[in-house]
PDB file of N, CA and C in Angstrom:
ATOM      1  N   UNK A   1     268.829 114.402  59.700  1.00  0.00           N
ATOM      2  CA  UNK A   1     270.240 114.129  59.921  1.00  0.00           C
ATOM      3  C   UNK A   1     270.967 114.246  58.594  1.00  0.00           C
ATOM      4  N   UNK A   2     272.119 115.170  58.291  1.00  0.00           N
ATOM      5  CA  UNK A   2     272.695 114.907  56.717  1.00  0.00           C
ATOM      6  C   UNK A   2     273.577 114.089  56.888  1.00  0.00           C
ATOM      7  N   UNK A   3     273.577 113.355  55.641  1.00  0.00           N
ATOM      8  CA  UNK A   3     274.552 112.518  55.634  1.00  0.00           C
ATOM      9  C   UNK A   3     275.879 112.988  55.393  1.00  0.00           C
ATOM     10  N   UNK A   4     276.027 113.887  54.886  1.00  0.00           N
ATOM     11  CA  UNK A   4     277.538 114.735  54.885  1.00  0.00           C
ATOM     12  C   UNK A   4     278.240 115.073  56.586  1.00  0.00           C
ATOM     13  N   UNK A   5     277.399 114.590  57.035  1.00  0.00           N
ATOM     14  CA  UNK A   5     278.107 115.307  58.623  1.00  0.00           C
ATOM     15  C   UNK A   5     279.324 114.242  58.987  1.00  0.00           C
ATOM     16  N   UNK A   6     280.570 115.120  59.291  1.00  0.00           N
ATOM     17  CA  UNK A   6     281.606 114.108  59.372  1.00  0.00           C
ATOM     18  C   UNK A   6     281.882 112.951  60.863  1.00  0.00           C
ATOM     19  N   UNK A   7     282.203 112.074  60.428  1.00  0.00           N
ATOM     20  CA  UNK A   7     282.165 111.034  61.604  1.00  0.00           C
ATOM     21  C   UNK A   7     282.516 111.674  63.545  1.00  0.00           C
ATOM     22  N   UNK A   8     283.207 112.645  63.148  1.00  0.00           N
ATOM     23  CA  UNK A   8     283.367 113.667  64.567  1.00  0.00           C
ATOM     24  C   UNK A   8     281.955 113.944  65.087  1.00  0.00           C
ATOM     25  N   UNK A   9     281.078 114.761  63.921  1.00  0.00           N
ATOM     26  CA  UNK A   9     280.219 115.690  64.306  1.00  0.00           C
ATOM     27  C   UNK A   9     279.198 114.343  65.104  1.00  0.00           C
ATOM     28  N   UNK A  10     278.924 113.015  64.034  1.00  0.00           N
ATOM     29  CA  UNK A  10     277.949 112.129  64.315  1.00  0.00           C
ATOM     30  C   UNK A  10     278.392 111.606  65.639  1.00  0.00           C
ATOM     31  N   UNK A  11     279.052 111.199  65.869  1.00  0.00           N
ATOM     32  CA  UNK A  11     279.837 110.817  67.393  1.00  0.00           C
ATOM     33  C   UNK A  11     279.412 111.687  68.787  1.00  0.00           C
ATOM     34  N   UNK A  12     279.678 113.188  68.657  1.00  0.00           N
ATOM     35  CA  UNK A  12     279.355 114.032  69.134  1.00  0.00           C
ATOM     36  C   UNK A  12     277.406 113.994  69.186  1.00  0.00           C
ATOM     37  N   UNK A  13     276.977 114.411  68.449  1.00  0.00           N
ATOM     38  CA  UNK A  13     275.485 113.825  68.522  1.00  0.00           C
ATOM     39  C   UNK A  13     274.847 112.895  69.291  1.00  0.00           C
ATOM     40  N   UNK A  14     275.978 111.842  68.542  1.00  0.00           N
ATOM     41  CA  UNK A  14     275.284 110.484  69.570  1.00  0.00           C
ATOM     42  C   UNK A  14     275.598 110.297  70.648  1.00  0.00           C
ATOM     43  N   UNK A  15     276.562 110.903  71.184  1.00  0.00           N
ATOM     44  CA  UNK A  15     276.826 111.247  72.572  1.00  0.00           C
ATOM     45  C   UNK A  15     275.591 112.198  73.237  1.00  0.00           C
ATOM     46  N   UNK A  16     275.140 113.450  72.804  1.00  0.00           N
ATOM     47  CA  UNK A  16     274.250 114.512  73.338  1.00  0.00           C
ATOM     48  C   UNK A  16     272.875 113.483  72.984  1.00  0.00           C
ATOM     49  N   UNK A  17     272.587 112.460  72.594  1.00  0.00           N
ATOM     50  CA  UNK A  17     271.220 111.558  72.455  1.00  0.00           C
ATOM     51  C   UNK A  17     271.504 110.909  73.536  1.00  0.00           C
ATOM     52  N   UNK A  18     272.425 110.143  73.345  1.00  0.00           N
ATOM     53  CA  UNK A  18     272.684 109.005  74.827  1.00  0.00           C
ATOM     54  C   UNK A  18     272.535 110.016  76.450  1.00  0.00           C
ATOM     55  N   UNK A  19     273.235 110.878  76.154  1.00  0.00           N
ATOM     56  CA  UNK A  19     272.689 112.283  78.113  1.00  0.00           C
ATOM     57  C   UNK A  19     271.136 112.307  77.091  1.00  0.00           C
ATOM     58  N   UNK A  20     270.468 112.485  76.626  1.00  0.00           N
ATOM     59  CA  UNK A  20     268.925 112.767  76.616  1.00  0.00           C
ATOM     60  C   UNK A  20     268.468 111.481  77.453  1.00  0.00           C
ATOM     61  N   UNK A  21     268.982 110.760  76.639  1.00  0.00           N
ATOM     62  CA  UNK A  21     268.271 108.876  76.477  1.00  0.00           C
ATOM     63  C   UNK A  21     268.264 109.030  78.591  1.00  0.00           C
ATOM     64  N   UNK A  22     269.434 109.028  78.757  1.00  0.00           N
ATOM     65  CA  UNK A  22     269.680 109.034  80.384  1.00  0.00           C
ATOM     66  C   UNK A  22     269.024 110.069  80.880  1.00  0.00           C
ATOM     67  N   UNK A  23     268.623 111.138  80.864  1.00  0.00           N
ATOM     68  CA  UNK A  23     267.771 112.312  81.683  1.00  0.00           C
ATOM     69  C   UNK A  23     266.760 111.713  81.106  1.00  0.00           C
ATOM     70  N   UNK A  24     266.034 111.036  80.184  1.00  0.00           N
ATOM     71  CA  UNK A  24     264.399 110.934  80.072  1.00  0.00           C
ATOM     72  C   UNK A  24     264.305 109.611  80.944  1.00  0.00           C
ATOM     73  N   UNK A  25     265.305 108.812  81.439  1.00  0.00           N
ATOM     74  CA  UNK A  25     264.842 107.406  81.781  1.00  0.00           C
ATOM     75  C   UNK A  25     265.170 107.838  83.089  1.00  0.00           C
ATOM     76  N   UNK A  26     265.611 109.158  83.557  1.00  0.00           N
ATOM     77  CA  UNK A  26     265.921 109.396  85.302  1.00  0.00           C
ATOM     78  C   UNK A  26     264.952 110.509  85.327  1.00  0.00           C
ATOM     79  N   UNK A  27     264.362 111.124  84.270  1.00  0.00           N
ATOM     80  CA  UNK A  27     263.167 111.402  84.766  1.00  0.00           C
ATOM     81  C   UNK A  27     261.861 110.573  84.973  1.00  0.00           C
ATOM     82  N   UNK A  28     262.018 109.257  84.358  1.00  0.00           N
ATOM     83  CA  UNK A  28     260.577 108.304  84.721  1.00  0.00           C
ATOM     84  C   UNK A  28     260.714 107.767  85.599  1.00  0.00           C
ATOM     85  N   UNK A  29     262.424 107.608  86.366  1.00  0.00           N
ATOM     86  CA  UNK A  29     262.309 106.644  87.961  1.00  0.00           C
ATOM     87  C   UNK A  29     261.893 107.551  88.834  1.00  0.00           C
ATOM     88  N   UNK A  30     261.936 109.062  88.393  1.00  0.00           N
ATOM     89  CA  UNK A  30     261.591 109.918  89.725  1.00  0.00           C
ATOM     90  C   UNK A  30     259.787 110.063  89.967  1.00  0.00           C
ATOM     91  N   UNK A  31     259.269 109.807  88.542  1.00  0.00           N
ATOM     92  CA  UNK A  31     258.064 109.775  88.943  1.00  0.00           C
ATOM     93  C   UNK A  31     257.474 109.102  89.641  1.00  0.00           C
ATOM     94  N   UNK A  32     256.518 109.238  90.981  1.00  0.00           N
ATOM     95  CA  UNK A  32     255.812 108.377  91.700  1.00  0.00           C
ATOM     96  C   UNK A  32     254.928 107.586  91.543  1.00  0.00           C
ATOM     97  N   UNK A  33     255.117 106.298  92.009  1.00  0.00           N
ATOM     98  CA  UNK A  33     254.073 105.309  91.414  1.00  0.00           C
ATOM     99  C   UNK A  33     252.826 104.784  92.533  1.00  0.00           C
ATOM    100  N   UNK A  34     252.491 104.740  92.124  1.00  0.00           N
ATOM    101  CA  UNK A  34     251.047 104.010  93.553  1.00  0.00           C
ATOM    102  C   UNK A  34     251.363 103.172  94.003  1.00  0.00           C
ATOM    103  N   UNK A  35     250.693 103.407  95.585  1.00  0.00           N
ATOM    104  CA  UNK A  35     251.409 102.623  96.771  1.00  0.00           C
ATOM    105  C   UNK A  35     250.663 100.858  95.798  1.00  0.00           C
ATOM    106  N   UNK A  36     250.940  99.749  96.565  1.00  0.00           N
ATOM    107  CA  UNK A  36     250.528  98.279  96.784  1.00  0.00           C
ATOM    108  C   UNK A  36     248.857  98.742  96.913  1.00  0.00           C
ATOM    109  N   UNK A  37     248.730  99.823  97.717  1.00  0.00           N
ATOM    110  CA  UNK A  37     247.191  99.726  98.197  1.00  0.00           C
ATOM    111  C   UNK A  37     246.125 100.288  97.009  1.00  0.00           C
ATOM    112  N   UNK A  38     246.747 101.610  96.497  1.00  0.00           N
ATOM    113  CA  UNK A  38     246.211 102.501  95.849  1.00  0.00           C
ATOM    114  C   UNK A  38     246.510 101.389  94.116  1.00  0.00           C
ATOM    115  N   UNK A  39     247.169 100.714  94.074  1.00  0.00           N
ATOM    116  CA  UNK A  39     247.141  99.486  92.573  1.00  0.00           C
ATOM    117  C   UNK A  39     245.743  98.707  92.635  1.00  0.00           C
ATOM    118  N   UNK A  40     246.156  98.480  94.241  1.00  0.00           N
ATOM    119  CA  UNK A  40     244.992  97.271  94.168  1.00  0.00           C
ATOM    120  C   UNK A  40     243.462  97.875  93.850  1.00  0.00           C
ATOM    121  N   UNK A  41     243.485  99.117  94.299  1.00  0.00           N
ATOM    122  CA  UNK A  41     242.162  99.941  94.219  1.00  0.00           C
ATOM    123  C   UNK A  41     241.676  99.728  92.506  1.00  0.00           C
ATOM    124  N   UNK A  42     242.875 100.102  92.053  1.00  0.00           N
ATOM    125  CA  UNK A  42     243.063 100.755  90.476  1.00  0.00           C
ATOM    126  C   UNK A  42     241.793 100.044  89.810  1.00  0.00           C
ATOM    127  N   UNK A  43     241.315 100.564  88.692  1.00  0.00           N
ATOM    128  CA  UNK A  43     240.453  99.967  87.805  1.00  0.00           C
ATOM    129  C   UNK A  43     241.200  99.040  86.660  1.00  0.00           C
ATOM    130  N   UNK A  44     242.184  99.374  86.537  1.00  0.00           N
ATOM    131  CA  UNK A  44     243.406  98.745  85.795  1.00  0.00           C
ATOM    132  C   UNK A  44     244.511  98.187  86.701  1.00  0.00           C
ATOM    133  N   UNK A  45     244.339  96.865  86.286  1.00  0.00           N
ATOM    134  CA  UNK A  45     245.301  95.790  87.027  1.00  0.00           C
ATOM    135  C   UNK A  45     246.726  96.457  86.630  1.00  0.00           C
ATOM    136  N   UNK A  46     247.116  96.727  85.545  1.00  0.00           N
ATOM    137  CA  UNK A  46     248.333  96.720  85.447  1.00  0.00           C
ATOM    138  C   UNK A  46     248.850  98.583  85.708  1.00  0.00           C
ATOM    139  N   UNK A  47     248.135  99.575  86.310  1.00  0.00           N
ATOM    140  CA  UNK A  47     248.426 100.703  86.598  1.00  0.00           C
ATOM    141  C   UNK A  47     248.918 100.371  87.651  1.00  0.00           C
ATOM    142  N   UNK A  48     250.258 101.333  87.131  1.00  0.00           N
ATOM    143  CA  UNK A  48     251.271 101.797  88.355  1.00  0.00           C
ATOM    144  C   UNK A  48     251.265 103.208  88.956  1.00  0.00           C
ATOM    145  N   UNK A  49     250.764 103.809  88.107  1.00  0.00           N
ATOM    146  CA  UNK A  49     250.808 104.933  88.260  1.00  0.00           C
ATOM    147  C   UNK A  49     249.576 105.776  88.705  1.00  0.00           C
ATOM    148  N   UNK A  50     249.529 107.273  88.846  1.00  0.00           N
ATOM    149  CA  UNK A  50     248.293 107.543  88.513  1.00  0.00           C
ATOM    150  C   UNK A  50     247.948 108.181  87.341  1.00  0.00           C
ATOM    151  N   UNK A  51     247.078 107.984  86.473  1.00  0.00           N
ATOM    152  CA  UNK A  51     246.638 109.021  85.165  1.00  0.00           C
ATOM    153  C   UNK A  51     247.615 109.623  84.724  1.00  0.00           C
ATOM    154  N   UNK A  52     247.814 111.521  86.023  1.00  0.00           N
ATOM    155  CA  UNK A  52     248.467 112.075  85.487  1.00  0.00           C
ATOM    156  C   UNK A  52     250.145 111.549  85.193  1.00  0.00           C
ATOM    157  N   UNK A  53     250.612 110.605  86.119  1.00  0.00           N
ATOM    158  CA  UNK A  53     252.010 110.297  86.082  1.00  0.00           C
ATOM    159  C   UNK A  53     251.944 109.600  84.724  1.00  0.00           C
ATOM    160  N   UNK A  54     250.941 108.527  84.129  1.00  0.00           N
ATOM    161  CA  UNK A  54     251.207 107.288  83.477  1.00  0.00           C
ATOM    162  C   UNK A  54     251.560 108.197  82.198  1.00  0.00           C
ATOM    163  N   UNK A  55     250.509 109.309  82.083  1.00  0.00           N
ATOM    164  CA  UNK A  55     250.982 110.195  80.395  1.00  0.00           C
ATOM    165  C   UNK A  55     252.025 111.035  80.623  1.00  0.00           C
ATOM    166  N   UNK A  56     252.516 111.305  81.632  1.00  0.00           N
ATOM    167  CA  UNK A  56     254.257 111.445  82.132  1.00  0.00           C
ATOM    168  C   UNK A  56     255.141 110.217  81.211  1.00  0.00           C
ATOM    169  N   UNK A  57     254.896 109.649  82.195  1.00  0.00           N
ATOM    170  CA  UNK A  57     255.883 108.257  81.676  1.00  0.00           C
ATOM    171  C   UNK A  57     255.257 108.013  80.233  1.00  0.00           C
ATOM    172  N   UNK A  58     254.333 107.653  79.506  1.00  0.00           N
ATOM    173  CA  UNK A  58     253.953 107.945  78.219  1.00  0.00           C
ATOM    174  C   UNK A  58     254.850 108.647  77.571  1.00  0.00           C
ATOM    175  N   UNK A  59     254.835 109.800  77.702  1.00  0.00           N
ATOM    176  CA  UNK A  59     255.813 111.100  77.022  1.00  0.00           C
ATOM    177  C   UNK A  59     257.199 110.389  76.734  1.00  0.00           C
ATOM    178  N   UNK A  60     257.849 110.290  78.265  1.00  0.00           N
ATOM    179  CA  UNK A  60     259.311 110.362  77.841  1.00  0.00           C
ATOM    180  C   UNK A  60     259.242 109.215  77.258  1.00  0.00           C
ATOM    181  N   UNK A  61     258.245 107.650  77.369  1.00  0.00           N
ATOM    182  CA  UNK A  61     259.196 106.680  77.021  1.00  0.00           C
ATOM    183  C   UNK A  61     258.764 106.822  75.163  1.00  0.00           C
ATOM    184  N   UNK A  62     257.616 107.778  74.311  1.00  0.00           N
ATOM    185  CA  UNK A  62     257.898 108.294  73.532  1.00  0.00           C
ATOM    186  C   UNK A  62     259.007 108.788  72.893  1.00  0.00           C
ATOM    187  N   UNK A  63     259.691 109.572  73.825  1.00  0.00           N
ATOM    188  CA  UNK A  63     260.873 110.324  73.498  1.00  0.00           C
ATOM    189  C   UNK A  63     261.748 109.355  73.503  1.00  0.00           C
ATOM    190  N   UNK A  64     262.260 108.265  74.044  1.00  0.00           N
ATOM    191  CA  UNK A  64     263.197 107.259  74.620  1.00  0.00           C
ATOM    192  C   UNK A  64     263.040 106.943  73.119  1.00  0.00           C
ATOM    193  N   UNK A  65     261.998 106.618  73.044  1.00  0.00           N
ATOM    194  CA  UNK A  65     261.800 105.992  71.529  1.00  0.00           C
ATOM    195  C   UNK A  65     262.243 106.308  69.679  1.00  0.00           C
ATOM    196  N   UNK A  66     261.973 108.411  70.110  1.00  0.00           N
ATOM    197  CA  UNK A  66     262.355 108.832  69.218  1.00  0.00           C
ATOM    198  C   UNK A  66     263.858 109.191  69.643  1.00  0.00           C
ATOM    199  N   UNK A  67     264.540 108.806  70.576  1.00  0.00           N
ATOM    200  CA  UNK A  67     266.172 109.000  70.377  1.00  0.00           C
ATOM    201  C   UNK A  67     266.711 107.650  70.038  1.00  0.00           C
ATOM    202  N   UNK A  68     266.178 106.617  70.239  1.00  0.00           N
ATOM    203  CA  UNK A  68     266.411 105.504  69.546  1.00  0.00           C
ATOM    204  C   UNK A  68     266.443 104.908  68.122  1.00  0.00           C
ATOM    205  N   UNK A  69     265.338 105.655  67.890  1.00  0.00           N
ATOM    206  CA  UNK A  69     265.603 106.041  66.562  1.00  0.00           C
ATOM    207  C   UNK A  69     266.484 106.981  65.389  1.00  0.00           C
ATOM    208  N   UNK A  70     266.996 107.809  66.410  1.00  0.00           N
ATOM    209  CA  UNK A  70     267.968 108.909  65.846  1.00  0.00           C
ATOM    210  C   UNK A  70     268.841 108.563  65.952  1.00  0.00           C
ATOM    211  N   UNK A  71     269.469 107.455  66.726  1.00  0.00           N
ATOM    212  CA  UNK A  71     270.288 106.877  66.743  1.00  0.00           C
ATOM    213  C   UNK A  71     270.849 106.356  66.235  1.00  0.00           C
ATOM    214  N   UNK A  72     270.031 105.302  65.926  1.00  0.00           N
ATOM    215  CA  UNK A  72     269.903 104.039  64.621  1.00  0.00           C
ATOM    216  C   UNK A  72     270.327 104.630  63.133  1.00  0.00           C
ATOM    217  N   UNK A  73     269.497 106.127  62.741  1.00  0.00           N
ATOM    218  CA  UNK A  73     269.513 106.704  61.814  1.00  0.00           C
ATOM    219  C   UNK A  73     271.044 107.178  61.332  1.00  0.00           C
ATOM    220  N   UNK A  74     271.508 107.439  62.712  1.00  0.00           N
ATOM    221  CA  UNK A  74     273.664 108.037  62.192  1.00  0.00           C
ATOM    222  C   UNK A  74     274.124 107.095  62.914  1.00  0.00           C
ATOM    223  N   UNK A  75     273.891 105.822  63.202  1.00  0.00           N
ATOM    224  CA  UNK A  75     274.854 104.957  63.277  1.00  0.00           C
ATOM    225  C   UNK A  75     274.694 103.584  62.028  1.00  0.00           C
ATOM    226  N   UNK A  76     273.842 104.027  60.820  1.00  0.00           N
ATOM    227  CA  UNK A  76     273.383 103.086  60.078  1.00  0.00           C
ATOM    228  C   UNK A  76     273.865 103.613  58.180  1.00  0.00           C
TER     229      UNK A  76
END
Protein backbone atom coordinates (compact mmCIF):
# COMPACT_ATOMS: atom_id res chain seq x y z
CA UNK A 1 0.00 0.00 0.00
CA UNK A 2 1.96 3.57 -0.59
CA UNK A 3 1.59 5.87 1.62
CA UNK A 4 1.49 8.72 -0.89
CA UNK A 5 -1.90 7.52 -2.18
CA UNK A 6 -4.31 10.39 -1.71
CA UNK A 7 -7.20 10.11 0.80
CA UNK A 8 -9.71 9.68 -2.47
CA UNK A 9 -7.70 6.85 -3.88
CA UNK A 10 -7.56 5.06 -0.06
CA UNK A 11 -11.35 5.47 0.38
CA UNK A 12 -11.95 4.04 -2.97
CA UNK A 13 -9.83 0.87 -2.04
CA UNK A 14 -11.42 0.45 1.06
CA UNK A 15 -14.54 0.44 -0.45
CA UNK A 16 -13.39 -2.42 -3.35
CA UNK A 17 -12.00 -4.53 0.16
CA UNK A 18 -15.28 -4.11 2.00
CA UNK A 19 -17.43 -5.79 -1.76
CA UNK A 20 -14.42 -8.52 -1.36
CA UNK A 21 -14.90 -8.77 2.55
CA UNK A 22 -18.89 -9.27 1.49
CA UNK A 23 -18.49 -11.77 -1.62
CA UNK A 24 -15.97 -13.97 0.54
CA UNK A 25 -18.45 -14.10 3.60
CA UNK A 26 -21.55 -14.84 0.89
CA UNK A 27 -19.46 -17.19 -0.53
CA UNK A 28 -19.04 -19.27 2.91
CA UNK A 29 -22.99 -19.06 3.68
CA UNK A 30 -23.49 -20.71 0.31
CA UNK A 31 -21.36 -23.50 1.15
CA UNK A 32 -23.15 -26.64 2.39
CA UNK A 33 -22.86 -27.86 5.70
CA UNK A 34 -23.76 -31.42 7.08
CA UNK A 35 -27.05 -32.44 7.81
CA UNK A 36 -27.67 -32.94 12.17
CA UNK A 37 -27.18 -36.64 11.05
CA UNK A 38 -24.08 -36.66 8.92
CA UNK A 39 -22.28 -34.17 12.27
CA UNK A 40 -23.28 -36.64 14.49
CA UNK A 41 -21.52 -39.38 12.34
CA UNK A 42 -18.43 -36.96 12.06
CA UNK A 43 -15.17 -38.05 13.70
CA UNK A 44 -14.92 -34.43 14.77
CA UNK A 45 -17.47 -33.09 17.12
CA UNK A 46 -17.15 -29.74 16.00
CA UNK A 47 -17.29 -30.44 11.92
CA UNK A 48 -19.79 -28.76 10.09
CA UNK A 49 -18.80 -29.34 7.14
CA UNK A 50 -17.37 -31.88 4.96
CA UNK A 51 -13.40 -31.97 4.37
CA UNK A 52 -13.76 -30.68 1.06
CA UNK A 53 -16.18 -27.66 2.11
CA UNK A 54 -14.23 -27.02 5.61
CA UNK A 55 -10.77 -26.04 3.36
CA UNK A 56 -13.39 -23.98 1.32
CA UNK A 57 -14.40 -22.11 4.23
CA UNK A 58 -10.62 -22.27 5.45
CA UNK A 59 -9.64 -20.29 2.29
CA UNK A 60 -12.00 -17.48 2.30
CA UNK A 61 -12.06 -16.97 6.04
CA UNK A 62 -8.08 -16.68 5.29
CA UNK A 63 -8.85 -14.15 2.84
CA UNK A 64 -11.50 -12.37 5.25
CA UNK A 65 -8.49 -12.15 7.25
CA UNK A 66 -6.05 -10.82 4.80
CA UNK A 67 -8.63 -7.94 3.82
CA UNK A 68 -8.80 -7.12 7.32
CA UNK A 69 -5.71 -6.55 7.45
CA UNK A 70 -5.43 -4.31 4.41
CA UNK A 71 -7.66 -2.50 5.85
CA UNK A 72 -6.27 -1.71 9.04
CA UNK A 73 -3.04 -0.99 7.00
CA UNK A 74 -4.82 2.46 4.98
CA UNK A 75 -6.97 3.25 7.59
CA UNK A 76 -3.96 3.49 10.20
Amino acid sequence: MNNNMSREKKAEYYDWLMKQYQINENQISRIPKLSIEEQSKSATVSSVYSPENQQQVDNLKTRLQQIEAECKKIMG
